[in-house]
N, C-alpha and C. Protein backbone atom coordinates (compact mmCIF):
# COMPACT_ATOMS: atom_id res chain seq x y z
N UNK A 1 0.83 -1.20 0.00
CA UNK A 1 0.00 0.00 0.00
C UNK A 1 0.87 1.26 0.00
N UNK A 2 1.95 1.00 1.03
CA UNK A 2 3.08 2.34 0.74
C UNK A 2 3.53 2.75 -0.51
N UNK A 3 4.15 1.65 -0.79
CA UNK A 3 4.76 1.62 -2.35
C UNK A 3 3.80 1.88 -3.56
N UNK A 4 2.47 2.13 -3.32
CA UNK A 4 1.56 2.22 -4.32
C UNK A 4 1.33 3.76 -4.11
N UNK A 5 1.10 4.13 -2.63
CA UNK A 5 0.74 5.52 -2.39
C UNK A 5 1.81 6.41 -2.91
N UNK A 6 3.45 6.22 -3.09
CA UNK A 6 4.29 6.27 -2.79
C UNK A 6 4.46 6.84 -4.87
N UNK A 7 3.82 5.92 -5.06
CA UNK A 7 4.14 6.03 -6.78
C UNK A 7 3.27 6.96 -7.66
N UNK A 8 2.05 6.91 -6.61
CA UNK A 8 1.42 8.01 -7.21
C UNK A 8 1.79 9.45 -6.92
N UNK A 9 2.35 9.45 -5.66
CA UNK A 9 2.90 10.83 -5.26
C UNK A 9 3.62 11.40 -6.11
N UNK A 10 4.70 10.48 -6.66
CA UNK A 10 5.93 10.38 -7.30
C UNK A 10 5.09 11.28 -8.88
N UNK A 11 4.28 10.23 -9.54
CA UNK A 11 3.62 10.66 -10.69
C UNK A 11 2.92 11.67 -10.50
N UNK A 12 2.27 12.31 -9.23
CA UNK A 12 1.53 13.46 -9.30
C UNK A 12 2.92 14.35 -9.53
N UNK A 13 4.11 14.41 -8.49
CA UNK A 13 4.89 15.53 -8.72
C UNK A 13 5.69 15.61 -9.99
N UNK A 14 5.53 14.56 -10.94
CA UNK A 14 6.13 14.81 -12.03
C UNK A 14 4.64 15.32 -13.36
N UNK A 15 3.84 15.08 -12.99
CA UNK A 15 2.79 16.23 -13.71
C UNK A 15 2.88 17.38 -13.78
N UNK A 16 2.90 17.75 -12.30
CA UNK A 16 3.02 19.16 -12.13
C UNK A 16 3.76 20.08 -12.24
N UNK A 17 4.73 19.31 -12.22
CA UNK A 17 7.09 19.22 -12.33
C UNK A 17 6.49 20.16 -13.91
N UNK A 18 6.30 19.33 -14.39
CA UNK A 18 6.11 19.30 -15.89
C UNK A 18 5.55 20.17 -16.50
N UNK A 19 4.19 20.69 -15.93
CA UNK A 19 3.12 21.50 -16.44
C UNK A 19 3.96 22.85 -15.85
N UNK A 20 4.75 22.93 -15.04
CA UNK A 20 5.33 24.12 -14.33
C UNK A 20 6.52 24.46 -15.58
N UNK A 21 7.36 23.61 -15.92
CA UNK A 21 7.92 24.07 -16.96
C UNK A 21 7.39 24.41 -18.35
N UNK A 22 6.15 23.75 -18.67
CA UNK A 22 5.64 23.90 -19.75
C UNK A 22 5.47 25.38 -19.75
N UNK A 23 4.80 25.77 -18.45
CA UNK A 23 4.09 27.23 -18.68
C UNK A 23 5.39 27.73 -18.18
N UNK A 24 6.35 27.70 -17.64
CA UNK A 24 7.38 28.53 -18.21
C UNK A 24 8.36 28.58 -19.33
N UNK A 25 7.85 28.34 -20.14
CA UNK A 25 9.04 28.00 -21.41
C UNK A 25 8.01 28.29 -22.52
N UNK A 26 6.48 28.69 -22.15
CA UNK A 26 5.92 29.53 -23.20
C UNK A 26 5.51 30.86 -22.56
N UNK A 27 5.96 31.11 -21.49
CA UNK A 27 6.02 32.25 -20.94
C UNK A 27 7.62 33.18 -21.41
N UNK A 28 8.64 32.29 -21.40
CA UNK A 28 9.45 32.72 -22.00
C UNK A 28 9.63 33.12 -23.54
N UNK A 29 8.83 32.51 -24.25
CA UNK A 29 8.90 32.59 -25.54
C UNK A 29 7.85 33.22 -26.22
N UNK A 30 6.84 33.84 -25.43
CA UNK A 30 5.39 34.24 -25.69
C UNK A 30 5.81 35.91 -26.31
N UNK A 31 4.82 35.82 -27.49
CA UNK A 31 4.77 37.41 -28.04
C UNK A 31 3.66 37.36 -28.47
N UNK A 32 3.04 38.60 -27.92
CA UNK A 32 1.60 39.29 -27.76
C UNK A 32 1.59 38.87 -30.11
N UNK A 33 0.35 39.00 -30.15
CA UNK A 33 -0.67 38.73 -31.11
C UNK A 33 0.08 40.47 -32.35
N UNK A 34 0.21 40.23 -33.07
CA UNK A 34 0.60 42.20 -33.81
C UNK A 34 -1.21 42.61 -33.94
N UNK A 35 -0.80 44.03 -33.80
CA UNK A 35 -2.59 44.66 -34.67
C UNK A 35 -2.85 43.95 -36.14
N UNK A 36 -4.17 43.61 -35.90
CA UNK A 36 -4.79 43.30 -37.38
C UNK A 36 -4.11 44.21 -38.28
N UNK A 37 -3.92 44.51 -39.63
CA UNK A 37 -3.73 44.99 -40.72
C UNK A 37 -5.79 45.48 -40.83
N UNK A 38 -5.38 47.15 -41.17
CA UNK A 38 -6.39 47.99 -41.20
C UNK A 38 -6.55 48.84 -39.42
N UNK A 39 -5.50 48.20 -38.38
CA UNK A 39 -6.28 48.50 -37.22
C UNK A 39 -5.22 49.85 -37.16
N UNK A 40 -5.47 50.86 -36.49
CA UNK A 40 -4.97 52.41 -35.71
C UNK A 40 -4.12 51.77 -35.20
N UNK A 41 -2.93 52.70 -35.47
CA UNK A 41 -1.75 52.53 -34.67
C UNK A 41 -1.54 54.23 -34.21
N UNK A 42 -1.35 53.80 -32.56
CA UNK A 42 -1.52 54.78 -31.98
C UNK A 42 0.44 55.60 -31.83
N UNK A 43 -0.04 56.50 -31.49
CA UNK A 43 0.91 57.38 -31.49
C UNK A 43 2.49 56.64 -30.22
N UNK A 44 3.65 56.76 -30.20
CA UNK A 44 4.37 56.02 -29.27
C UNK A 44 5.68 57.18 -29.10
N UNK A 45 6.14 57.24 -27.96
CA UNK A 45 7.52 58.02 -27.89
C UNK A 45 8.60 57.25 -27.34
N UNK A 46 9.58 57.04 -28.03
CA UNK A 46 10.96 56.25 -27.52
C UNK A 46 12.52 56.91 -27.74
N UNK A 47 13.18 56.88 -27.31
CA UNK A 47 14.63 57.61 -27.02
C UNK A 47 15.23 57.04 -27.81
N UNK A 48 16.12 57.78 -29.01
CA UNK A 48 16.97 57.61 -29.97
C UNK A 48 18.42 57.18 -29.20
N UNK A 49 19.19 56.63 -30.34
CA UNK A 49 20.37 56.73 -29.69
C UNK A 49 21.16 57.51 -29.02
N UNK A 50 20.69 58.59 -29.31
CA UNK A 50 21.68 59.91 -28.45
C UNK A 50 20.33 60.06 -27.55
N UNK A 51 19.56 59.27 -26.84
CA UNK A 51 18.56 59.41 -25.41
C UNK A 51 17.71 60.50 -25.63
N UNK A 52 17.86 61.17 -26.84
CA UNK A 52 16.35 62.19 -27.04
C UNK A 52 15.18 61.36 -27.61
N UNK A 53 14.14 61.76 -26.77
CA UNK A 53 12.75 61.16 -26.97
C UNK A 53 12.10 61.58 -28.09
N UNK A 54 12.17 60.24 -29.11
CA UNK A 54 11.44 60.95 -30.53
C UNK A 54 9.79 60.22 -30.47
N UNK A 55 8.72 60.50 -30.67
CA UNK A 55 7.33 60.41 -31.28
C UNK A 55 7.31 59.89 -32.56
N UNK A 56 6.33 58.81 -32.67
CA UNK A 56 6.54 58.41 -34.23
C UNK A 56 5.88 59.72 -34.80
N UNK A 57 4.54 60.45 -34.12
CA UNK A 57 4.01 61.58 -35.07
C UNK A 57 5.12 62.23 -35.79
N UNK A 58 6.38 62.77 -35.05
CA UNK A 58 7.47 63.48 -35.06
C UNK A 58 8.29 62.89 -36.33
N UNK A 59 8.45 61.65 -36.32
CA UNK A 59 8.76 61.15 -37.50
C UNK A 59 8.42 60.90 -38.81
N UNK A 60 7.13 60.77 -38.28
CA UNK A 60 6.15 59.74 -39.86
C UNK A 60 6.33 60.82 -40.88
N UNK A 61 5.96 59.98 -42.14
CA UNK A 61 6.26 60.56 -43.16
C UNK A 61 4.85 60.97 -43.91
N UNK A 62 4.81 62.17 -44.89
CA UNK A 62 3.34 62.64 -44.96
C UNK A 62 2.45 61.20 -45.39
N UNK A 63 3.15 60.84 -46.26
CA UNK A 63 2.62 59.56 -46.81
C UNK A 63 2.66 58.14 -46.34
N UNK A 64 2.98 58.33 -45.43
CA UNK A 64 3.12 56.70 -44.73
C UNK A 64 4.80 56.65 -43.95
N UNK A 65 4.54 55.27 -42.71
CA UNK A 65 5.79 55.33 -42.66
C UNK A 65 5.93 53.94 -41.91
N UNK A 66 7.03 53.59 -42.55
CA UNK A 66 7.62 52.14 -42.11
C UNK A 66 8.54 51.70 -41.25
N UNK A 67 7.88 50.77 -40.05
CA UNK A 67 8.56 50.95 -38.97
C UNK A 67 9.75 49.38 -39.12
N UNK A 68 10.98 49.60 -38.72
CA UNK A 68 11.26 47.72 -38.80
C UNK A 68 12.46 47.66 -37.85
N UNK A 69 12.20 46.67 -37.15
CA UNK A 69 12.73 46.38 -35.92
C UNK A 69 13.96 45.41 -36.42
N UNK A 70 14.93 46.13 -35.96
CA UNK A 70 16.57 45.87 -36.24
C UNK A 70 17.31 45.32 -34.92
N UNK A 71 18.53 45.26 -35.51
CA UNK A 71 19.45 44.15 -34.37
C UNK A 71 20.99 44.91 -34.92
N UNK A 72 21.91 44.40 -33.77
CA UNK A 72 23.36 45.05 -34.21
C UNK A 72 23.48 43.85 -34.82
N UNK A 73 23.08 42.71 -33.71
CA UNK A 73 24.42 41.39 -34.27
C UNK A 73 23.51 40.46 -34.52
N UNK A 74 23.02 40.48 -35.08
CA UNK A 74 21.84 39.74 -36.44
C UNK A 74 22.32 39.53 -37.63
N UNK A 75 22.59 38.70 -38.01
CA UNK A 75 23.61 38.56 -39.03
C UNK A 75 22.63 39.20 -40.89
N UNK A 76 20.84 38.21 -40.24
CA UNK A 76 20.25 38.77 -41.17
C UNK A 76 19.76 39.89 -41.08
N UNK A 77 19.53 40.47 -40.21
CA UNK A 77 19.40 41.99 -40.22
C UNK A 77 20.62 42.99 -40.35
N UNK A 78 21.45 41.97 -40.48
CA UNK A 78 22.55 43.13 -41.09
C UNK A 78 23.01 42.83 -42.22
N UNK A 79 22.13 41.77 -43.02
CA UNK A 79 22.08 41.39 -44.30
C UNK A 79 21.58 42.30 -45.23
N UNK A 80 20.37 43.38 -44.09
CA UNK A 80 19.44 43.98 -45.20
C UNK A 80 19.81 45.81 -44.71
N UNK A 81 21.31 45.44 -44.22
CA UNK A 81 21.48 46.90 -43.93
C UNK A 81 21.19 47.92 -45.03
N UNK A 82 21.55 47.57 -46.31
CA UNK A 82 21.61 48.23 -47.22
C UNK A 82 20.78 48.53 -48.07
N UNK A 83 19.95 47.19 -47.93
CA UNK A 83 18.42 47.22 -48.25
C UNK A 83 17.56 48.80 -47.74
N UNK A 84 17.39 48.31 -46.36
CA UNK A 84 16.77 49.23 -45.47
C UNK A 84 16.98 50.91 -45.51
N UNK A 85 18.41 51.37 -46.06
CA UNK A 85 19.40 51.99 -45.95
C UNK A 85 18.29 53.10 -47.54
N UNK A 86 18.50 52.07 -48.37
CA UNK A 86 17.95 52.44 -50.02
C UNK A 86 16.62 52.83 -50.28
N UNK A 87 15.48 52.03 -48.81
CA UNK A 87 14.50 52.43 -49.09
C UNK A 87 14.25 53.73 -48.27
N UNK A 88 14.90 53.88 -47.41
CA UNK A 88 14.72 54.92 -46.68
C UNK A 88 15.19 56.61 -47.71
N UNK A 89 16.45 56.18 -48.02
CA UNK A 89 16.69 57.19 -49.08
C UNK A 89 15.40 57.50 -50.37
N UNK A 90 15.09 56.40 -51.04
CA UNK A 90 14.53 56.52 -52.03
C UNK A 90 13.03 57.07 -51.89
N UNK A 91 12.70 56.69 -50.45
CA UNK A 91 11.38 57.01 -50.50
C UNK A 91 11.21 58.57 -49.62
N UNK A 92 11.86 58.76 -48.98
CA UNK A 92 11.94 59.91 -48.31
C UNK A 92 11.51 61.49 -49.13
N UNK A 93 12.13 61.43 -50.54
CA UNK A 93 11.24 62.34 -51.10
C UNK A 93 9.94 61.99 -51.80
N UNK A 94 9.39 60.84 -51.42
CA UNK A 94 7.76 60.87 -51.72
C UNK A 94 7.24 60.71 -50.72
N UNK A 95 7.68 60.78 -49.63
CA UNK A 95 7.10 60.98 -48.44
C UNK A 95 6.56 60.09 -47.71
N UNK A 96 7.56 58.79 -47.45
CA UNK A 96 7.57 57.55 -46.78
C UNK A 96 9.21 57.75 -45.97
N UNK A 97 8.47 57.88 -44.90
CA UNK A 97 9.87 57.69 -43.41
C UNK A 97 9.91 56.12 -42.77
N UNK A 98 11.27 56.32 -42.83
CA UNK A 98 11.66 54.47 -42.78
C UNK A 98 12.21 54.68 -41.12
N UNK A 99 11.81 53.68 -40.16
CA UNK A 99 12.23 54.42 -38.19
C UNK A 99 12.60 52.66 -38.10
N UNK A 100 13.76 52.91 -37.64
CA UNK A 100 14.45 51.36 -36.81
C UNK A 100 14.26 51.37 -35.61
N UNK A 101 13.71 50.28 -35.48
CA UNK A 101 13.79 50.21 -33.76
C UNK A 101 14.61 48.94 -33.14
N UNK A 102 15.38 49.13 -32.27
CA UNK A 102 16.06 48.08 -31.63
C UNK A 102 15.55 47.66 -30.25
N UNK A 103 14.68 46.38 -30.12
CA UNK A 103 14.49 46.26 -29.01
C UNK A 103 15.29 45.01 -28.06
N UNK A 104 16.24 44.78 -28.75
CA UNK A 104 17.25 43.62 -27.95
C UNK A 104 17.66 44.32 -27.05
N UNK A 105 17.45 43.50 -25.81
CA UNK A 105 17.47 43.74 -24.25
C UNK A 105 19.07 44.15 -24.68
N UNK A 106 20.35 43.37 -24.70
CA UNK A 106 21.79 43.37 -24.74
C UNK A 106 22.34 44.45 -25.92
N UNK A 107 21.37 44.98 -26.53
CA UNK A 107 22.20 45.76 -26.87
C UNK A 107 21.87 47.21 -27.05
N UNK A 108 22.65 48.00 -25.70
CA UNK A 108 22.70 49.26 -25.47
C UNK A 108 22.16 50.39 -26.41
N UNK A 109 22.29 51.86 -26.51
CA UNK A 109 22.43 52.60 -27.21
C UNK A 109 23.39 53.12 -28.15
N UNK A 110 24.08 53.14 -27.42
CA UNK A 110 25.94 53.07 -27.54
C UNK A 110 25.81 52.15 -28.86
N UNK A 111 26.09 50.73 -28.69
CA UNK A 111 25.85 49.94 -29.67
C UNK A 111 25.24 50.13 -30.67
N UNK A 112 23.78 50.83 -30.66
CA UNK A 112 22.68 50.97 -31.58
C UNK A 112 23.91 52.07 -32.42
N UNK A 113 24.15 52.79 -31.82
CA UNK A 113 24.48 54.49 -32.60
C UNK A 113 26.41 54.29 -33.09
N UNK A 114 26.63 52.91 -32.41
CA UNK A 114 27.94 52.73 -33.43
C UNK A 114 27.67 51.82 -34.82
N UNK A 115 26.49 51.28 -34.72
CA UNK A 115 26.51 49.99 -35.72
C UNK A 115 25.74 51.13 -36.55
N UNK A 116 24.96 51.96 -36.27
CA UNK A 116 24.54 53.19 -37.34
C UNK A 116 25.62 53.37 -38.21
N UNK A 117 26.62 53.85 -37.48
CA UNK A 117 28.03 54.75 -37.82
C UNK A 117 28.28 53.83 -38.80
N UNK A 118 28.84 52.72 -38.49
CA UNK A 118 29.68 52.02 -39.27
C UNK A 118 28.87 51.66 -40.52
N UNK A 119 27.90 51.08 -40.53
CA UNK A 119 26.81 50.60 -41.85
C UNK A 119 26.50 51.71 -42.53
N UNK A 120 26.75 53.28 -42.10
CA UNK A 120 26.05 54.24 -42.93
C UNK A 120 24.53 54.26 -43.02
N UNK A 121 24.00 54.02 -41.77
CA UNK A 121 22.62 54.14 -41.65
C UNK A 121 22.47 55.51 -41.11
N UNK A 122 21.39 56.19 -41.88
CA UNK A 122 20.88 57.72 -41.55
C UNK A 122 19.69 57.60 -41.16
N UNK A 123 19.07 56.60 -41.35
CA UNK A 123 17.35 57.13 -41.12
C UNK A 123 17.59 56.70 -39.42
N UNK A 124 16.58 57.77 -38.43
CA UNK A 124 16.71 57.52 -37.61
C UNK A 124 15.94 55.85 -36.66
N UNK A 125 17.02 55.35 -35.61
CA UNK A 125 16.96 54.42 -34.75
C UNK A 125 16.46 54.91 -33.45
N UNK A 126 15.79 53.91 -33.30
CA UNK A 126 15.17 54.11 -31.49
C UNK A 126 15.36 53.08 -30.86
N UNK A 127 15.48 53.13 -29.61
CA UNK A 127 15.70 52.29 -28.67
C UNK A 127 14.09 51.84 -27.71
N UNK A 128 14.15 50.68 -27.84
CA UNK A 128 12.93 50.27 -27.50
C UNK A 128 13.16 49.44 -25.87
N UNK A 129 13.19 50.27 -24.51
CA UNK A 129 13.48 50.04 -23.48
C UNK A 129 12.51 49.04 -22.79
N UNK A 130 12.66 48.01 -23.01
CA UNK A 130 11.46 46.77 -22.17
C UNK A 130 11.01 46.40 -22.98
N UNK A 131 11.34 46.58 -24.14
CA UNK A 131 10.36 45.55 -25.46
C UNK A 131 9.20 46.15 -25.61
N UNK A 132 8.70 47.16 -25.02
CA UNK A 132 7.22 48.04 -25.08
C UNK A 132 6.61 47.96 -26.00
N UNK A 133 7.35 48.00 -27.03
CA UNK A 133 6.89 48.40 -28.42
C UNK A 133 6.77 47.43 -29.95
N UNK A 134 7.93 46.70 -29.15
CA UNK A 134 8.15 45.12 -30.43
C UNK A 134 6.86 44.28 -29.45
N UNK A 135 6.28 44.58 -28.00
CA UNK A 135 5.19 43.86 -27.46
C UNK A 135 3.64 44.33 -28.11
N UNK A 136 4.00 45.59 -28.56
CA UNK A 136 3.09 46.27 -28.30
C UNK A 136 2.50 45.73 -30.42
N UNK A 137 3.39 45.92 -31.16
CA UNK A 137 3.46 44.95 -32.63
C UNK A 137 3.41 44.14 -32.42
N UNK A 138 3.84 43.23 -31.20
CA UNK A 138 3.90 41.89 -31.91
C UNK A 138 5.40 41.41 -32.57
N UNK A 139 6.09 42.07 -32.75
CA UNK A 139 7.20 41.83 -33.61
C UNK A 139 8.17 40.90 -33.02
N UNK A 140 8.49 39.71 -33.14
CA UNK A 140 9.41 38.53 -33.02
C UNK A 140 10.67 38.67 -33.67
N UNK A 141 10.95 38.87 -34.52
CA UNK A 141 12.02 38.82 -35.34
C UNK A 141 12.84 39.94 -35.84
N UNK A 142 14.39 40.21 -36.21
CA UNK A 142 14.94 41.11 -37.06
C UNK A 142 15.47 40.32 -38.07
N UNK A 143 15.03 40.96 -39.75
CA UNK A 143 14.68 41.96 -39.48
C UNK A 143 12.82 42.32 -39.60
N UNK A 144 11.77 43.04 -39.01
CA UNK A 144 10.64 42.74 -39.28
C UNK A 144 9.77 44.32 -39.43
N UNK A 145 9.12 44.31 -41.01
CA UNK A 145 8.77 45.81 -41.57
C UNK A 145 7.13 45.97 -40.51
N UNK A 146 6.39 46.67 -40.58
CA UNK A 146 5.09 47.42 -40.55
C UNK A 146 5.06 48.34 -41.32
N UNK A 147 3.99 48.45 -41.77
CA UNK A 147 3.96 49.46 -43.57
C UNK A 147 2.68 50.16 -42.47
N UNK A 148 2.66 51.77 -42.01
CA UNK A 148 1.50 52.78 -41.73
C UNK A 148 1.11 53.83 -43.02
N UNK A 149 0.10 54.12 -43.30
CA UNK A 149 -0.34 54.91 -44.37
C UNK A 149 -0.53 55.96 -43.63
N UNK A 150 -1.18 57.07 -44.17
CA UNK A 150 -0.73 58.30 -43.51
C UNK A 150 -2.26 58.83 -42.78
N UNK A 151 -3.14 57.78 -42.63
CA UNK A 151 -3.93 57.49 -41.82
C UNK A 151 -3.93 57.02 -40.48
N UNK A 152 -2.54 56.27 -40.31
CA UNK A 152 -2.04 55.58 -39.08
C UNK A 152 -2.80 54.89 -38.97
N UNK A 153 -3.03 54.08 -40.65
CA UNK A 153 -3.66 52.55 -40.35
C UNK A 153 -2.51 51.70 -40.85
N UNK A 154 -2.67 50.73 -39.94
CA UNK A 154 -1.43 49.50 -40.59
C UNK A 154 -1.99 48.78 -41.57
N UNK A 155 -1.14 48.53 -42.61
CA UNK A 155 -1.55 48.31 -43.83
C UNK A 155 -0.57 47.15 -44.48
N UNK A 156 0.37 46.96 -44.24
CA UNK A 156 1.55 45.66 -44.25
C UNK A 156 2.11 45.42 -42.74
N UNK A 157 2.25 44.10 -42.75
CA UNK A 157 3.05 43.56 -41.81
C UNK A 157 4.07 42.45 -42.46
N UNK A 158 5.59 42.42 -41.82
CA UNK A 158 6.00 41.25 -42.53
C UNK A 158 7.16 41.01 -42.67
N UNK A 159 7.69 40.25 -43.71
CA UNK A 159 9.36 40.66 -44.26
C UNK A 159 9.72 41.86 -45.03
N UNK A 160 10.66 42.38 -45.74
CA UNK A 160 10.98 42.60 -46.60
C UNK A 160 10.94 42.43 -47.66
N UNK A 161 11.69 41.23 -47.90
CA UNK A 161 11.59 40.62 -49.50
C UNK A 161 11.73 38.98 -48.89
N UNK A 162 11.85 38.71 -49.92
CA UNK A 162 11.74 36.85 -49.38
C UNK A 162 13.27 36.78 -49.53
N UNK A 163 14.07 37.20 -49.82
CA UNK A 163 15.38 36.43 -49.56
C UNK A 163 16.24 37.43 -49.01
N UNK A 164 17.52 36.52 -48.07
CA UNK A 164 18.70 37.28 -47.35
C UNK A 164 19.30 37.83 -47.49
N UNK A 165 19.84 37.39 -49.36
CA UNK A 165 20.42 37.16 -49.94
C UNK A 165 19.68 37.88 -51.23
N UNK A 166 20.54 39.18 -51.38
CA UNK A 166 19.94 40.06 -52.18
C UNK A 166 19.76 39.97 -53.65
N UNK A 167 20.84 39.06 -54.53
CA UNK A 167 20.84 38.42 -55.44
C UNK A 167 20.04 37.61 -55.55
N UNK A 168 18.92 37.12 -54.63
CA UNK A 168 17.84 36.02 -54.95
C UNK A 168 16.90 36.52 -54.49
N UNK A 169 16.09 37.77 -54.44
CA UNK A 169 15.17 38.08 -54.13
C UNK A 169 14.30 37.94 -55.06
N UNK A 170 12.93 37.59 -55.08
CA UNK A 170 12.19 37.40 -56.23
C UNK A 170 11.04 38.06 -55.57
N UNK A 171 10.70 38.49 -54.87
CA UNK A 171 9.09 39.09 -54.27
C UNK A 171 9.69 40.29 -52.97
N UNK A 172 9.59 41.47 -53.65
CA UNK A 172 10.30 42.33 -52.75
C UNK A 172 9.11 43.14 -52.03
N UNK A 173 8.21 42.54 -51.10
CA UNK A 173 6.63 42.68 -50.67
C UNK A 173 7.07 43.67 -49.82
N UNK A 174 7.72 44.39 -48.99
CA UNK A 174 7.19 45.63 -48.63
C UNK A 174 7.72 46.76 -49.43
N UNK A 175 8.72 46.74 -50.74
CA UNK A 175 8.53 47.80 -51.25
C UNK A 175 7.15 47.78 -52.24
N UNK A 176 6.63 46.92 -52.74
CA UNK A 176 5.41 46.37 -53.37
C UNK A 176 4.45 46.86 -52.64
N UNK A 177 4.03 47.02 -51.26
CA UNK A 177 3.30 47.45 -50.71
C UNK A 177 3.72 49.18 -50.22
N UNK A 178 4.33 49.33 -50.36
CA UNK A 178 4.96 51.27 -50.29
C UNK A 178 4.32 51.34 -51.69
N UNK A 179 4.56 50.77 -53.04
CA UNK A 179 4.00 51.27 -53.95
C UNK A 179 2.62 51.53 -54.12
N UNK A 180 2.40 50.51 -53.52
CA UNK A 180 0.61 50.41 -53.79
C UNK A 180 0.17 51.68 -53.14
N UNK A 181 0.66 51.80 -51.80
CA UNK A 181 -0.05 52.86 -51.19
C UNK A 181 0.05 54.23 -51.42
N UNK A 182 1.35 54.13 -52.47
CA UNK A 182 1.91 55.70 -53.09
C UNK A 182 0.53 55.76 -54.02
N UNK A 183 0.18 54.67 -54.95
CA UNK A 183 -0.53 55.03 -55.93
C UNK A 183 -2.50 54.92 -55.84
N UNK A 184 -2.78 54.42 -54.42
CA UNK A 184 -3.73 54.39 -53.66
C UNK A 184 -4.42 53.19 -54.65
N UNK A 185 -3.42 52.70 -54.19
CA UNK A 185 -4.44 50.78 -55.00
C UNK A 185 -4.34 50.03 -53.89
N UNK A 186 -5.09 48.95 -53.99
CA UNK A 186 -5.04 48.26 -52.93
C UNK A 186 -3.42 47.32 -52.45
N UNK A 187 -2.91 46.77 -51.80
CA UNK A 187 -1.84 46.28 -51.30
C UNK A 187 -2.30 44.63 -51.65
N UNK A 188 -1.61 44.15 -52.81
CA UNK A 188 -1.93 42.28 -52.73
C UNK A 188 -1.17 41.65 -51.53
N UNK A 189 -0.16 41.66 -50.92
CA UNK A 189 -0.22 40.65 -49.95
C UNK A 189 -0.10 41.51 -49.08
N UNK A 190 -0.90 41.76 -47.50
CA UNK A 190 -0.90 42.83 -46.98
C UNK A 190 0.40 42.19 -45.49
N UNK A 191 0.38 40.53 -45.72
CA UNK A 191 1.18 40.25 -44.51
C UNK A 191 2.63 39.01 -45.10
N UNK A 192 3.31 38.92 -45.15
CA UNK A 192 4.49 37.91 -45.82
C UNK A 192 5.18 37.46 -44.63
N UNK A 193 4.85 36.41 -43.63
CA UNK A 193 5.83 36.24 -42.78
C UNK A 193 7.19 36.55 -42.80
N UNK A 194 7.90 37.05 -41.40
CA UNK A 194 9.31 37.65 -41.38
C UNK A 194 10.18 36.41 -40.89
N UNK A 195 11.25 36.65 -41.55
CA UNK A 195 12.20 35.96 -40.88
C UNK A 195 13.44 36.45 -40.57
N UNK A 196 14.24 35.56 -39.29
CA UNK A 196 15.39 36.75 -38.85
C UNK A 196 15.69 36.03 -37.70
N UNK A 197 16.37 36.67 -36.72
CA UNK A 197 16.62 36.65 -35.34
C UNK A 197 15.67 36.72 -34.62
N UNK A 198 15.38 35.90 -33.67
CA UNK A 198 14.25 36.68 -32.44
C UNK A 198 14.59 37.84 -31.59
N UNK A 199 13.99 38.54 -31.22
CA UNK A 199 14.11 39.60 -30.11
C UNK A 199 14.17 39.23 -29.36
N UNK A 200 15.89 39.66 -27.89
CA UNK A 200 16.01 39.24 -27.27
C UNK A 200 15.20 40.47 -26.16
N UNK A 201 14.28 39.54 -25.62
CA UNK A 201 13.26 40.28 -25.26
C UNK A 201 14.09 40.65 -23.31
N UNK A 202 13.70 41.50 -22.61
CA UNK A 202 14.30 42.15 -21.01
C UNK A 202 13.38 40.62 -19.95
């Protein structure tokens, strides 16, 4: 009777053993749901690399503006430095503002505003202190776009282009979707899963 009571004890505490790690190891890995595509994206203020507090209002561009959450040491997000780099230039005089945000817990400001330096990135970076904001999207991965129209409705969510590897890109879906919205047509794929690094979330 001991040895029976004895075994169930045993099997109850390895249920619970169990269910205790389960729910911590999707507690660890859990990222909030992003806004539907069409939903208000509300206004947000976060500290640039040099610690001044920028407003996306402050940023956005008349015509829309694309937010995408970057990494220093992401190998694929520093695949699309140049990518990111081109659309920001190119679109800036039609009036699409391109805003990086870095929300990896490990890497500082400092960091953010040397890996600027060195890559020749101009469009401005923000620092996203507690993940507030990659929680607040939804955003898992670098590198990962949000396309806003100048409605401050979200209107793309997603990758970039489908490949890392700039020589094999064949579907370059968020400049495809900047176009659409320059020319007020509808957007064909409004979401392209991202791929990248995860955010190392605080």
């Amino acid at each position: 009777m001991k040895t029976r009571n004895l075994s169930i004890l045993l099997a109850g505490l390895f249920v619970i053993a169990g269910a205790v790690c389960a729910a911590a190891a999707r507690a660890e890995g859990e990222v909030p749901a992003p806004p539907a595509i069409g939903a208000t994206i509300e206004d947000f203020t976060l500290p640039d690399y040099d610690n001044k507090d920028r407003s996306l209002k402050s940023l956005a561009g008349k015509n829309g503006t694309v937010l995408i959450f970057v990494a220093v040491q992401c190998p694929v997000s520093n695949a699309y430095n140049e990518r990111m780099e081109k659309l920001a230039q190119e679109y800036q005089a039609k009036g699409i503002a391109v805003i990086g945000i870095n929300s990896n817990v490990a890497e500082d400001a400092a960091a953010v505003k040397n890996h600027a330096s060195t890559h020749n990135l101009t469009f401005p970076i923000l620092k996203d202190p507690g993940n507030k904001i990659a929680d607040k999207f939804g955003a898992s991965v670098t590198p990962e776009a949000y396309l806003i129209d100048r409605n401050n409705k979200l209107v793309y969510h997603g990758r970039i282009d489908n490949a890392r590897n700039a020589a094999e890109v064949q579907s370059a879906d968020l400049r495809n979707a900047i176009e659409a919205t320059l020319s007020g047509k509808p957007i064909e794929k409004t979401e392209a899963k991202a791929f990248g690094c995860s955010i190392k979330r605080s």
